[in-house]
Protein backbone atom coordinates (compact mmCIF):
# COMPACT_ATOMS: atom_id res chain seq x y z
CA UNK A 1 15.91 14.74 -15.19
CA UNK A 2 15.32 12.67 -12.17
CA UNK A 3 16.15 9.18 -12.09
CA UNK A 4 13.81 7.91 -9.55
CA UNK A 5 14.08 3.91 -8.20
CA UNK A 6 10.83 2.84 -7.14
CA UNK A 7 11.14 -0.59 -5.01
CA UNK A 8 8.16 -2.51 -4.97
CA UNK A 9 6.46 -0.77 -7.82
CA UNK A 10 4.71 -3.56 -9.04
CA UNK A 11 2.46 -3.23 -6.02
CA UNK A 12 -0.81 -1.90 -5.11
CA UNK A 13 0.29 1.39 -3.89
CA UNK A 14 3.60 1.17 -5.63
CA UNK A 15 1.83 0.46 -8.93
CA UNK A 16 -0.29 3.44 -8.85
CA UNK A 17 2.34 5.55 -8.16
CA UNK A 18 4.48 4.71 -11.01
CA UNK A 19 1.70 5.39 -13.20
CA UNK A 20 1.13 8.86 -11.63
CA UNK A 21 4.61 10.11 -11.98
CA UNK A 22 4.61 8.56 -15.53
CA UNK A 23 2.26 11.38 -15.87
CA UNK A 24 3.37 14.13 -13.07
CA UNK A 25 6.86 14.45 -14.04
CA UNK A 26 7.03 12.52 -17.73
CA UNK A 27 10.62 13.45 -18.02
CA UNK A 28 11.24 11.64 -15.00
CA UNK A 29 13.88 8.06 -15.57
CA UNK A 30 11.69 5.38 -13.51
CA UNK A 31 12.82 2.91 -12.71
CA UNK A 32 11.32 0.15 -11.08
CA UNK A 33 12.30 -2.56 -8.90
CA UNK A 34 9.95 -5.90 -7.86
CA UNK A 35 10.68 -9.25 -6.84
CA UNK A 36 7.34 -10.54 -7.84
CA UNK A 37 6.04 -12.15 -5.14
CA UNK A 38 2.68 -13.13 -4.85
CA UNK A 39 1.27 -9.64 -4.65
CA UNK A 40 3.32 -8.00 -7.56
CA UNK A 41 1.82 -7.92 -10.74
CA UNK A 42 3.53 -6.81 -13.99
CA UNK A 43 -0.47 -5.91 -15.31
CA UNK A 44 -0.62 -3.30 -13.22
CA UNK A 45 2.08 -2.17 -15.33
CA UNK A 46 1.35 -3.12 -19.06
CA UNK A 47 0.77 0.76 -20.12
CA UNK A 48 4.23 1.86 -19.96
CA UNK A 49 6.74 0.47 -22.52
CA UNK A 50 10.39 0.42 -22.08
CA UNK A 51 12.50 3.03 -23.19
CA UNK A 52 13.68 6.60 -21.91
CA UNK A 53 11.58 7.12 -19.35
CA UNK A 54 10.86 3.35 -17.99
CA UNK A 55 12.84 0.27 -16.78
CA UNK A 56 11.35 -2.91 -14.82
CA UNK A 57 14.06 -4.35 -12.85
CA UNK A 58 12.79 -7.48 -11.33
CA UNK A 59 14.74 -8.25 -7.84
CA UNK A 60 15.10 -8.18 -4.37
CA UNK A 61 15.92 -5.87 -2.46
CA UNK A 62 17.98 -7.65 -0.35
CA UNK A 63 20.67 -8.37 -3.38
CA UNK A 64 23.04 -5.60 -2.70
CA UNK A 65 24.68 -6.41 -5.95
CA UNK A 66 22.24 -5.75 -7.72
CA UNK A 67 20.56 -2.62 -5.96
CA UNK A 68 24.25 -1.11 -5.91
CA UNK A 69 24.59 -1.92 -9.42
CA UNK A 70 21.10 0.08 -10.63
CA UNK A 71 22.71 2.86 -8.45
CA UNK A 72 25.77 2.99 -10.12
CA UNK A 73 24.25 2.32 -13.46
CA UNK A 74 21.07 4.39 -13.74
CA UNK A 75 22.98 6.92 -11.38
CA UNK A 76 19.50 6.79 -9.28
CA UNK A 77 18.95 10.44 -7.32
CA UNK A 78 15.45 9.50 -5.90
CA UNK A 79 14.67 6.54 -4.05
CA UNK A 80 10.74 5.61 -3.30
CA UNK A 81 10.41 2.97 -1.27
CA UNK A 82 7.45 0.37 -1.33
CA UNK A 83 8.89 -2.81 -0.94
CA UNK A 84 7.37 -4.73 1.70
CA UNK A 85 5.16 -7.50 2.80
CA UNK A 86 2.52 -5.86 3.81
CA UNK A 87 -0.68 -8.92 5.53
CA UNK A 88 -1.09 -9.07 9.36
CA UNK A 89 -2.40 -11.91 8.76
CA UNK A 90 0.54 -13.47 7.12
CA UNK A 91 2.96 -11.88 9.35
CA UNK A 92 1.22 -13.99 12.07
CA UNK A 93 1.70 -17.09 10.27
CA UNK A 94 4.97 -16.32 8.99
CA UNK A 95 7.12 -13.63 10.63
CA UNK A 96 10.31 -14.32 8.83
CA UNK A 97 9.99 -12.49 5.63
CA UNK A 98 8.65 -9.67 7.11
CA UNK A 99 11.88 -9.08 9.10
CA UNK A 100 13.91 -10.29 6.18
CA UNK A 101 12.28 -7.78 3.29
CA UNK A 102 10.52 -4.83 5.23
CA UNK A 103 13.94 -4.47 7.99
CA UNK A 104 16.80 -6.29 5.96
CA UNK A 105 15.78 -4.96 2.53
CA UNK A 106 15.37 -1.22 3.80
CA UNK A 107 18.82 -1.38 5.53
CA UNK A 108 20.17 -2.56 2.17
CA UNK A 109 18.43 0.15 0.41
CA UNK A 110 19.57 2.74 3.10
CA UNK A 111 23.34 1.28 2.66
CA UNK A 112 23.54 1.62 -1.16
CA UNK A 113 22.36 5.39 -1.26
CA UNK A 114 24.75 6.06 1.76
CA UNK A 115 27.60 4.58 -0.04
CA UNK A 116 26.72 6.10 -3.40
CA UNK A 117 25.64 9.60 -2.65
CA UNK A 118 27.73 10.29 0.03
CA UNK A 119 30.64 9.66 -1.67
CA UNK A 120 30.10 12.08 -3.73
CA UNK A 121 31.65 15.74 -4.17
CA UNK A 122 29.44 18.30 -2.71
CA UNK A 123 27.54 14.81 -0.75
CA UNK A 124 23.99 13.99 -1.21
CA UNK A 125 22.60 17.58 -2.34
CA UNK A 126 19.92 17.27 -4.58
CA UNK A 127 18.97 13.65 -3.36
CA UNK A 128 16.15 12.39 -1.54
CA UNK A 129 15.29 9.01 0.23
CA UNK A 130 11.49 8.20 0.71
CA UNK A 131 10.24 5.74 2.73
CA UNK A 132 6.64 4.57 2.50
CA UNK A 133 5.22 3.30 6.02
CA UNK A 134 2.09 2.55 7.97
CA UNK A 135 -0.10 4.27 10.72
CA UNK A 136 0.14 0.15 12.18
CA UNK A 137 3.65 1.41 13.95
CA UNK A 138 1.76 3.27 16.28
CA UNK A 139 -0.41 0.31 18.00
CA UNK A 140 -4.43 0.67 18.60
CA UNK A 141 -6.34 4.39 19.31
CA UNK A 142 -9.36 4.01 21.97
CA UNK A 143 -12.88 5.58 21.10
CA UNK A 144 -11.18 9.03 20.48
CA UNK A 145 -7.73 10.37 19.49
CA UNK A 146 -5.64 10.76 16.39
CA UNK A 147 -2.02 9.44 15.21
CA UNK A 148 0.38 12.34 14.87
CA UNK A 149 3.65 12.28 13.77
CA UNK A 150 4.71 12.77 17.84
CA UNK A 151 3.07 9.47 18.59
CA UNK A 152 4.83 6.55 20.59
CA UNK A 153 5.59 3.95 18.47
CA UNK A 154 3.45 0.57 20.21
CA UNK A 155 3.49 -2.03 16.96
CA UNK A 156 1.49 -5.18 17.72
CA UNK A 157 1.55 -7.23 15.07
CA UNK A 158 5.09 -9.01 13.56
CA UNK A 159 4.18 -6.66 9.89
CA UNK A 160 4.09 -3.98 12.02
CA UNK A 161 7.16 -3.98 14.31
CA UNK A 162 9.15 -5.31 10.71
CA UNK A 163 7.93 -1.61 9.61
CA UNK A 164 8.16 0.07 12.76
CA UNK A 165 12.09 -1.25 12.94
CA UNK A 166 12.74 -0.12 9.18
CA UNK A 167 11.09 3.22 10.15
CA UNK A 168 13.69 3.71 12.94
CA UNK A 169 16.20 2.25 10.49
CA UNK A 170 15.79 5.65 8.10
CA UNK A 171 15.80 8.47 10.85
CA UNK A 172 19.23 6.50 12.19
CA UNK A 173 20.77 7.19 8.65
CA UNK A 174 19.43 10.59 8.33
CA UNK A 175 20.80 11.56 11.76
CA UNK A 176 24.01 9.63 12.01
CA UNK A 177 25.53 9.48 8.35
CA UNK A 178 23.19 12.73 6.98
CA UNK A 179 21.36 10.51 4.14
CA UNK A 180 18.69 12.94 2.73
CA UNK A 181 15.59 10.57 3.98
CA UNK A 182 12.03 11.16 4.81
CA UNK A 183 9.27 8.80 6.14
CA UNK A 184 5.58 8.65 4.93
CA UNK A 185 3.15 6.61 7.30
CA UNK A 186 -0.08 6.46 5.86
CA UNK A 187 -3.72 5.08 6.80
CA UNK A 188 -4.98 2.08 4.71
CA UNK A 189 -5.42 2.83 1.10
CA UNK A 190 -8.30 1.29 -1.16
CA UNK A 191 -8.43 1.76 -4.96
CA UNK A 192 -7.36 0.07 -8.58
CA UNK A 193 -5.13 -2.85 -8.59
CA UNK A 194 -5.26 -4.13 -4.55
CA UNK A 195 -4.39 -8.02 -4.28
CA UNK A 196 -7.55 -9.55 -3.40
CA UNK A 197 -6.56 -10.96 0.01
CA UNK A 198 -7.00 -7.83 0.64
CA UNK A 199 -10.59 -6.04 3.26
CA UNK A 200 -12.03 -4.50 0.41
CA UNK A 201 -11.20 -6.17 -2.87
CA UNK A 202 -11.77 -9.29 -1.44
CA UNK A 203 -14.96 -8.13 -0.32
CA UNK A 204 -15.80 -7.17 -3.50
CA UNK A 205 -14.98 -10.21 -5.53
CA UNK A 206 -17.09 -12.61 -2.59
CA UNK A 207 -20.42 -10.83 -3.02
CA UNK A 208 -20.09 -10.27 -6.61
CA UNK A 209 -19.74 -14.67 -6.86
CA UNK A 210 -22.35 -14.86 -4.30
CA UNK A 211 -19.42 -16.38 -1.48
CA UNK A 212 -19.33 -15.43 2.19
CA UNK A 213 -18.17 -12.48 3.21
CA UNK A 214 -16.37 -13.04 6.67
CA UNK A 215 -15.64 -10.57 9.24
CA UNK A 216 -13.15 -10.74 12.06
CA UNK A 217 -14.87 -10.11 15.62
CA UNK A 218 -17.93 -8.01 16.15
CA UNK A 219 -16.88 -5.87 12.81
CA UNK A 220 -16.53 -2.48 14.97
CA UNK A 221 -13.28 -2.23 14.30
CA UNK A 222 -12.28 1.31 12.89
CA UNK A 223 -9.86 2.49 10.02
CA UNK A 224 -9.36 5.88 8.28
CA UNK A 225 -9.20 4.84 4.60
CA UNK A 226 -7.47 6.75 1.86
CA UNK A 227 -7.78 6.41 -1.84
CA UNK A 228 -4.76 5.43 -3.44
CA UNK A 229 -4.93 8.36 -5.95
CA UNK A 230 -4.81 10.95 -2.74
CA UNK A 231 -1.98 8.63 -1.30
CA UNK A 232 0.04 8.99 -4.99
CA UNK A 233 -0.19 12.92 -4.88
CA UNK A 234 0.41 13.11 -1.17
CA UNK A 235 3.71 11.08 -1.18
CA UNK A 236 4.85 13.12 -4.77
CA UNK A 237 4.35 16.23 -2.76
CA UNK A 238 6.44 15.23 0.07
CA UNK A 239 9.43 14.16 -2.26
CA UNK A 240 9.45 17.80 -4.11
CA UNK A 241 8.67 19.57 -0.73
CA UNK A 242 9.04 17.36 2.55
CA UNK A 243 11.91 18.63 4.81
CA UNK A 244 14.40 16.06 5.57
CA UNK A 245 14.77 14.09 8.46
CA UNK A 246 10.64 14.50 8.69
CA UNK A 247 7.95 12.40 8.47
CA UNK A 248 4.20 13.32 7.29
CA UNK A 249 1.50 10.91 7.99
CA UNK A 250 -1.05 10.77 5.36
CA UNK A 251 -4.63 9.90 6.13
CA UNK A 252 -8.02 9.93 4.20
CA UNK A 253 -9.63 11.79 6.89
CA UNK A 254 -12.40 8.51 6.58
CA UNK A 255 -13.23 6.47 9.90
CA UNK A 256 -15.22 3.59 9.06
CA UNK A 257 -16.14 0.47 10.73
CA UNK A 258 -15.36 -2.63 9.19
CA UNK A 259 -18.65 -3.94 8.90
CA UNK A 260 -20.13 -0.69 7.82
CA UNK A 261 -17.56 -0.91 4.42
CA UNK A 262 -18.90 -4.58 3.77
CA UNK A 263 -22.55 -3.18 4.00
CA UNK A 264 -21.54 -0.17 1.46
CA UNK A 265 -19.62 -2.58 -0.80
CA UNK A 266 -22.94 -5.39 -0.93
CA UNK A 267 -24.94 -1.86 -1.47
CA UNK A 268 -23.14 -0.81 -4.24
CA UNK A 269 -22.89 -3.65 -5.68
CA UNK A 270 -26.65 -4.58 -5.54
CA UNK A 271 -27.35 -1.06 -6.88
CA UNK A 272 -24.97 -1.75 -10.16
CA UNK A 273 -26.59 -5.16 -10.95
CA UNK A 274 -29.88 -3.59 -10.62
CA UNK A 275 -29.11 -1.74 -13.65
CA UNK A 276 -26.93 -3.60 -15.31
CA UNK A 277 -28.20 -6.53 -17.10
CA UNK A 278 -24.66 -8.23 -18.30
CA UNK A 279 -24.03 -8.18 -14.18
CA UNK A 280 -27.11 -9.88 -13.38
CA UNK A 281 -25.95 -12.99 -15.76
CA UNK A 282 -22.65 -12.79 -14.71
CA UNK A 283 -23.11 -12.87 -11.09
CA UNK A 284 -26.54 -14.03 -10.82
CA UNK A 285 -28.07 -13.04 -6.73
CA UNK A 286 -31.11 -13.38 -5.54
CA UNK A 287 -31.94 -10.69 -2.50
CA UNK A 288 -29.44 -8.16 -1.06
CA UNK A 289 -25.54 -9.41 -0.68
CA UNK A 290 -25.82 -8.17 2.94
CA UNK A 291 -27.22 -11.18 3.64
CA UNK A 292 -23.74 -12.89 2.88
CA UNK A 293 -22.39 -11.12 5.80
CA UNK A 294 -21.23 -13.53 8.93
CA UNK A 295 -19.29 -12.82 11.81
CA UNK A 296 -15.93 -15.19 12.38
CA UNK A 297 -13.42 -15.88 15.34
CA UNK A 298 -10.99 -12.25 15.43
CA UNK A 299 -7.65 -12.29 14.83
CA UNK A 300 -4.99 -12.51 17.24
CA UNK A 301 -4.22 -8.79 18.31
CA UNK A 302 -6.66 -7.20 16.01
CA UNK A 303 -6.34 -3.19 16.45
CA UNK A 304 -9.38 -1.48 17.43
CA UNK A 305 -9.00 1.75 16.01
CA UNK A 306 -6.80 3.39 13.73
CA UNK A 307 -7.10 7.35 12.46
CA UNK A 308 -4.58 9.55 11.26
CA UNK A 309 -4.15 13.09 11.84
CA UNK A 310 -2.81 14.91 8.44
CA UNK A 311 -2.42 18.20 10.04
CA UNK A 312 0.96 18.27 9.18
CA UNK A 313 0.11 17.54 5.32
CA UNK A 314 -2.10 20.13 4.59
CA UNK A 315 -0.20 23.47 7.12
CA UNK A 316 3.31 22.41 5.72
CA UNK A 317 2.45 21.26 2.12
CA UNK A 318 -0.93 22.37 1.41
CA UNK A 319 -2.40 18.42 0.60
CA UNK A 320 -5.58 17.78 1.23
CA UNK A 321 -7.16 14.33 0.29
CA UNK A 322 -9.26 14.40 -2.55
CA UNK A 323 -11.96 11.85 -2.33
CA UNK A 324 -14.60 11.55 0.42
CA UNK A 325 -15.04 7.63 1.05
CA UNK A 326 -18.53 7.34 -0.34
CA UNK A 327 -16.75 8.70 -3.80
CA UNK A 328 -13.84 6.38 -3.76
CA UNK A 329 -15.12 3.22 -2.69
CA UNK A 330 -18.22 3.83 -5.77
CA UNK A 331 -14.80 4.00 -7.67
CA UNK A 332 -13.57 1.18 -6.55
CA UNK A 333 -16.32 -1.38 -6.41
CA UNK A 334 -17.03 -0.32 -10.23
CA UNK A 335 -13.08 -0.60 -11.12
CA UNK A 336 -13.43 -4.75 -10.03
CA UNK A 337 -16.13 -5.29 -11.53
CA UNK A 338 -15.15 -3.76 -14.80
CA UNK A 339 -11.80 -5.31 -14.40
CA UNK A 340 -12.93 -9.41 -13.58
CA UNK A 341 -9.97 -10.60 -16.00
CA UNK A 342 -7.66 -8.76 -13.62
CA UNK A 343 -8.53 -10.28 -10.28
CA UNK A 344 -9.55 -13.47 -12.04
CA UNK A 345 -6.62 -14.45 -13.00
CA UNK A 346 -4.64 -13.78 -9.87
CA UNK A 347 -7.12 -15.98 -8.14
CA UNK A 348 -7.36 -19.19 -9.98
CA UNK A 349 -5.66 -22.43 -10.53
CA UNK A 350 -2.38 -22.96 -9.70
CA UNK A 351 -1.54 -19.47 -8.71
CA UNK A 352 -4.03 -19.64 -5.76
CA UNK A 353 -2.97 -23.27 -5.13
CA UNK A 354 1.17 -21.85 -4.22
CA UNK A 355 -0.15 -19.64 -2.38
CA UNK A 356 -2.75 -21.04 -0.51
CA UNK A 357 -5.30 -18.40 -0.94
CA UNK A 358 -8.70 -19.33 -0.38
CA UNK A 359 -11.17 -17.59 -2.16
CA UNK A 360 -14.71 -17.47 -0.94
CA UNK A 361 -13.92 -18.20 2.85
CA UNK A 362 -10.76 -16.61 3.88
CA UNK A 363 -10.38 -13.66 6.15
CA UNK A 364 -9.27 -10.28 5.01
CA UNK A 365 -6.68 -8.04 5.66
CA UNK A 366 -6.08 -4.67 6.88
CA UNK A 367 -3.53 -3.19 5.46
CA UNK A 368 -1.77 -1.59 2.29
């Protein structure tokens, strides 16, 4: 039986994948740790019980204590690692815990598997170190061009040089001390259970209350979005089949504009209220959402283009992604909107007050 610790798995992406190996490999001892910050959320959670097969750990990742102690205890063989902050535009406003969870808390992840597997007779056969990254290490693409795993690393934004550092951080212990590791960098995911600072969710929630929908710049800039369920298979794949010392980039095979996914989202959205009557007094709107849609100052350093080339994913492991983006994002518009208790509790009273989020007016993200 594997005993797998999943950092950050209270997470959007981390989330989902804890409740896909719950069901790809149910023998599987998971065990996950979060320090609930803002954007972990034990909900995403609340079908798995405690037992056998599950433990919630909540924690940083940055107490070695207590990292070395689930090693030691749990006698963890798998590591998965989620962890970070993740917002541009937080990392632009505050830089510090970016360097302190995505570059301190990896090395003190990379430190307790090096000192616990490696110490052990016959080393660290049978273990495996993942680490879960970003296409954002490798800068801004012009008007053509993909992101292969060959690419020069050019981060230009404080979240992504904290990942691009951890990134080099995990091929230095796989080289120098031998630690079983491989690195995922994937494109932006969109699905079930994203914090709603985030492009899309946030997107979602604003036209379904009738609230602005700001974009950054002229909206042209491009991403290559992948469905978090594609994104949960690709990186289980790579930890039963990735070589070590390699890294696969995952992408959705999806360019879109940013202001051609806030046309598709008011779209879909009009389309389900159309039909559905409960909506309609719910979210009362009069005309089509697109008309919510205004253009704001960009950010500082805003990418142009981002795409991913998954070559190496589907010759080497046979993955493919599964949803086309028309598919997913139907999925995911109609996942919010059946879901309002979710995202409406994250985003009222004094929760949103902590944490300064400003619902209705402020910008979105771009990443994970």
């Amino acid at each position: 039986m594997r005993k797998v610790l999943i950092t950050g798995g209270a997470g959007f992406i981390g989330s989902n994948f804890v409740l896909h190996l719950s069901k790809a490999a149910p023998d599987a001892r998971l065990v996950v740790l979060d320090k609930l910050t803002y954007a972990g959320n034990l909900e995403n959670l609340k079908t798995l019980s405690e037992g056998a097969n599950y433990r919630f750990v909540r924690g940083d990742i940055n107490d070695a204590r207590l990292v070395e102690g689930l090693f030691a205890e749990e006698g963890i063989d798998t590591v998965v690692n989620f962890a970070a902050e993740s917002h541009v535009d937080r990392s632009i406003l505050g830089p510090k815990d970016f360097v302190e969870t995505n570059i301190l808390g990896t090395f003190t992840l990379l430190e307790a598997a090096r000192k616990h597997w490696l110490a052990l007779e016959g080393g660290a056969e049978g273990k495996r170190f993942l680490h879960v990254s970003t296409d954002e290490v490798y800068g801004s693409l012009g008007a053509t061009g993909l992101f292969t795993e060959t690419t020069a690393y050019r981060p230009n934004s404080p979240y992504a040089a904290s990942k691009a550092s951890s990134d080099h951080l995990v091929r230095a212990y796989c080289h120098t001390y031998g630690l079983p590791a491989v690195t995922t960098n994937c494109s932006n995911n969109y699905g079930p259970y994203q914090f709603p600072e985030k492009l899309i969710p946030l997107m979602v929630i604003n036209a379904l209350k009738g609230a602005p929908l700001p974009v950054y710049g002229d909206g042209q800039n491009v991403r290559d979005w992948l469905f978090v369920e594609d994104h949960c298979k690709a990186i289980a794949l790579v930890l039963r089949e990735g070589r070590t010392g390699e890294t696969y980039n995952v992408g959705g095979r999806n360019e879109k504009k940013n202001i051609d996914i806030v046309r598709t989202i008011c779209s879909l959205i009009d389309e389900r209220a159309a039909k559905d009557g409960r909506l309609r007094q719910e979210f009362p709107f009069e005309g089509s959402r697109a008309s919510l849609i205004h253009f704001v100052k960009d950010r500082p350093g805003h990418d142009r283009r981002y795409a991913i080339d998954c070559t190496k994913m589907e010759n080497e492991l046979g993955w493919t992604p599964g949803h086309v983006f028309e598919e997913g994002i139907r999925k995911t518009v109609d996942w919010y909107i059946d879901n309002r208790q979710w995202w409406e509790r994250i985003i009222s009273g004094e929760y949103t007050e902590y944490y300064g989020l400003q619902y209705g007016g402020r910008l979105a993200g771009q990443k994970q």
